[in-house]
Every structure is written in structure tokens, then in C-alpha cells.
C-alpha atoms as a PDB file:
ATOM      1  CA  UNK A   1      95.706  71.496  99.791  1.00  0.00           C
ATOM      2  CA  UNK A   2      97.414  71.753 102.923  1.00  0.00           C
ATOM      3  CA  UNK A   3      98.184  74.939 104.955  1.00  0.00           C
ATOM      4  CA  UNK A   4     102.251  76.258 105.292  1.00  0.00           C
ATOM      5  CA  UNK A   5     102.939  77.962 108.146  1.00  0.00           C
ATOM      6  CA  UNK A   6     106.353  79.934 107.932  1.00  0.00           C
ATOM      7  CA  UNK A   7     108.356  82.363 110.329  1.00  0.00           C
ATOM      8  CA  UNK A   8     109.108  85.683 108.846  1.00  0.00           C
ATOM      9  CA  UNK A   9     112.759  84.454 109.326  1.00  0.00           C
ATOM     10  CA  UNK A  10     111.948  81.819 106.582  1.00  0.00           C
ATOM     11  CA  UNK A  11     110.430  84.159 104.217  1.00  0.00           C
ATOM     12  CA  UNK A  12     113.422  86.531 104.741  1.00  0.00           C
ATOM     13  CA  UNK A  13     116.084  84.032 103.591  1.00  0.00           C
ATOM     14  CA  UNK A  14     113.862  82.278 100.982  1.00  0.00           C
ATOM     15  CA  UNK A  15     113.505  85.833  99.712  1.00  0.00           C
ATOM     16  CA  UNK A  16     117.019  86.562 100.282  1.00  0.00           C
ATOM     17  CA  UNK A  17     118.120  84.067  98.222  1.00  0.00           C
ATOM     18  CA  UNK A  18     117.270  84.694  94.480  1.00  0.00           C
ATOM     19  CA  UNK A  19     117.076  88.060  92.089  1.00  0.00           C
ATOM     20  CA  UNK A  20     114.616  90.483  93.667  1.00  0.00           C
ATOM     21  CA  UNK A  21     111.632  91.211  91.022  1.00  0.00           C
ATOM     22  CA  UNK A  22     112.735  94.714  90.624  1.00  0.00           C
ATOM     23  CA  UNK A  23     116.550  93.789  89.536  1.00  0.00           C
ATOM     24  CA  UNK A  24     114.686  91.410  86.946  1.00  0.00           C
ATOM     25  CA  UNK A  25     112.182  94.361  85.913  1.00  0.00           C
ATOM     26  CA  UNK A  26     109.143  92.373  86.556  1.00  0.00           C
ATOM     27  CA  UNK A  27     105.718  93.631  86.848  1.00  0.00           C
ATOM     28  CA  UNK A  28     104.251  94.970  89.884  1.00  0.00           C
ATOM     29  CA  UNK A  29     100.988  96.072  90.973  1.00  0.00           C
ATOM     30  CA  UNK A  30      99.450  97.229  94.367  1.00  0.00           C
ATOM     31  CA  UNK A  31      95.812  97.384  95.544  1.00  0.00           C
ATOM     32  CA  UNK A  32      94.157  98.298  98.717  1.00  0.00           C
ATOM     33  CA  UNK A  33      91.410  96.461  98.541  1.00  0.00           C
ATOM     34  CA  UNK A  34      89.968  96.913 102.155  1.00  0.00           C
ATOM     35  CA  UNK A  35      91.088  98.517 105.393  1.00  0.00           C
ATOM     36  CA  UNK A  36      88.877  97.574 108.621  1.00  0.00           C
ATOM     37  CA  UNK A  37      89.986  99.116 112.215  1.00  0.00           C
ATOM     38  CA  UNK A  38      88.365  97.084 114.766  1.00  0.00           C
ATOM     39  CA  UNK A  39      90.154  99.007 117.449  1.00  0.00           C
ATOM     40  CA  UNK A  40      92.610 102.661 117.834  1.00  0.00           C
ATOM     41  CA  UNK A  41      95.543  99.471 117.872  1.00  0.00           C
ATOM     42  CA  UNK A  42      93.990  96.687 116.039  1.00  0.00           C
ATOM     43  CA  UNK A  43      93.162  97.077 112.153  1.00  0.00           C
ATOM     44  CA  UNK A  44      92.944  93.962 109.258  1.00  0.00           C
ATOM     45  CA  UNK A  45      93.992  95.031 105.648  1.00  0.00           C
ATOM     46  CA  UNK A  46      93.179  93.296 102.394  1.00  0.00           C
ATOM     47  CA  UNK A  47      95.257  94.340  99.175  1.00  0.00           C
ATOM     48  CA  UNK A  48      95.877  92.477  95.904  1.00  0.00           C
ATOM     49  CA  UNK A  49      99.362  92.485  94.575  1.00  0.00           C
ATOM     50  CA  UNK A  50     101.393  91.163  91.624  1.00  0.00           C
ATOM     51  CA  UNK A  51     105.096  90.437  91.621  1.00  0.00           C
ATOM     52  CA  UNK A  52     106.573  89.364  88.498  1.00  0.00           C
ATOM     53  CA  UNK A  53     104.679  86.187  87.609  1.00  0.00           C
ATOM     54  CA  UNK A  54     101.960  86.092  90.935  1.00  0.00           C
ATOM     55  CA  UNK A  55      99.038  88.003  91.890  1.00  0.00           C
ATOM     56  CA  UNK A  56      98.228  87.396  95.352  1.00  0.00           C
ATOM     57  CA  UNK A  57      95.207  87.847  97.612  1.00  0.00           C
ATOM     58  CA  UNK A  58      96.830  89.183 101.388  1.00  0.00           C
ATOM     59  CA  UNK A  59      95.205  89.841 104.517  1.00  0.00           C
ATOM     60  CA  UNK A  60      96.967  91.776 106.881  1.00  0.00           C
ATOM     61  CA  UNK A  61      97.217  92.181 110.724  1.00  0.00           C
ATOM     62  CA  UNK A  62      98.146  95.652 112.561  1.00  0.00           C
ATOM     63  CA  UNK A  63      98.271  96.038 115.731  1.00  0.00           C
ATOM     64  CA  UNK A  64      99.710  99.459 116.780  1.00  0.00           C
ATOM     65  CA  UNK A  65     102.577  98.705 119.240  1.00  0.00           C
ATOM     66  CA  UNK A  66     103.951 102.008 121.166  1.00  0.00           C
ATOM     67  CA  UNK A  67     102.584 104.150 118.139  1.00  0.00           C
ATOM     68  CA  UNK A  68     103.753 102.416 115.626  1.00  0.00           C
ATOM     69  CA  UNK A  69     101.598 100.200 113.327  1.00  0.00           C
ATOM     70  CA  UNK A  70     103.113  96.643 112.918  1.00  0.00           C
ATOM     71  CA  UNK A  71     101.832  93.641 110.678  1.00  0.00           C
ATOM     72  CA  UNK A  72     101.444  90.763 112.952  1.00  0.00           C
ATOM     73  CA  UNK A  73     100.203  88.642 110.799  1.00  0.00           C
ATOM     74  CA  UNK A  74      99.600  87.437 107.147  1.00  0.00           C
ATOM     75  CA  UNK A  75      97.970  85.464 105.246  1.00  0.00           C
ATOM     76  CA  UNK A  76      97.639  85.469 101.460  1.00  0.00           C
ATOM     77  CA  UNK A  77      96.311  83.427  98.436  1.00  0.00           C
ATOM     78  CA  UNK A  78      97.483  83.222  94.932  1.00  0.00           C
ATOM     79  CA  UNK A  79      94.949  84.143  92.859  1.00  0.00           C
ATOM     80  CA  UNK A  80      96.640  84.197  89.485  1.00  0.00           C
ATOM     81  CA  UNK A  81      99.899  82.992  87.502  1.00  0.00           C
ATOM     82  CA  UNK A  82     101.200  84.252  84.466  1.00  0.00           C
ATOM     83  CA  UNK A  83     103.410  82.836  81.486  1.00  0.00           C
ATOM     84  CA  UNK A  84     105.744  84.286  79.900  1.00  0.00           C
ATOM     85  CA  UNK A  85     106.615  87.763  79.810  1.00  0.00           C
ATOM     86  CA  UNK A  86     104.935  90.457  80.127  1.00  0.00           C
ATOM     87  CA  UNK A  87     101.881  89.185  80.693  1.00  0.00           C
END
């Protein structure tokens, strides 16, 4: 399998361009799986989420820029797919 590498101006439009998962009522689930600060300004964050038909596996970079903390970088895996609704 090979490895994508996409600007956040990518994902923006790609995302941009069909129904969001909330106007099509889809599931949704959130969680914080791990959050490790290396540093007062450095920090990596693991969660598992599902949107509509996807749960995903992402790891998270912070880095706190003038006080505020910023992902930097991310990296996820799909961990699960569903059919059909509801499931």
C-alpha cells in the first residue's frame, strides 16, 4: 500500500466538495485515546473517530505557537468500514 501525502489545502476542497456527514445525519464518534506532552510546546495525540461510514486511527501533532496549540501534523489509519446504515 503506498503512502498519500496531501496539503491541508487538498483536504479542505476534497472536503469542501460533497454533503458534510452531519447534513446527511451520519454517525459520529470521538475518542481520546492518548495524549503525550514531550515538551510545554510540543505534545502528540492519538484519538479514534468515526464519521459516517469510517472509523479512523489519528495521530496528532501540537506544537504550541505564541500560546496557542496548533496541529502540525497528521496522520491517520482506517481501521474500520461499515455497510449500510446505521451500522
Amino acid at each position: 500500500m503506498a503512502m498519500l501525502l496531501r496539503t491541508s489545502r487538498t483536504i479542505k476542497a476534497a472536503l469542501a466538495a460533497g454533503p458534510s456527514a452531519k447534513s446527511k445525519n451520519a454517525p459520529r464518534r470521538q475518542e481520546l485515546l492518548l495524549v503525550d506532552f514531550a515538551s510545554p510546546t510540543q505534545a502528540l495525540v492519538k484519538v479514534r473517530v468515526r464519521i459516517d461510514a469510517l472509523l479512523y486511527l489519528d495521530y496528532l501533532a501540537y506544537h504550541r505557537v505564541d500560546g496557542v496549540w496548533l496541529i502540525t501534523a497528521k496522520s491517520f489509519h482506517i481501521e474500520q468500514r461499515y455497510d449500510g446504515p446505521g451500522h
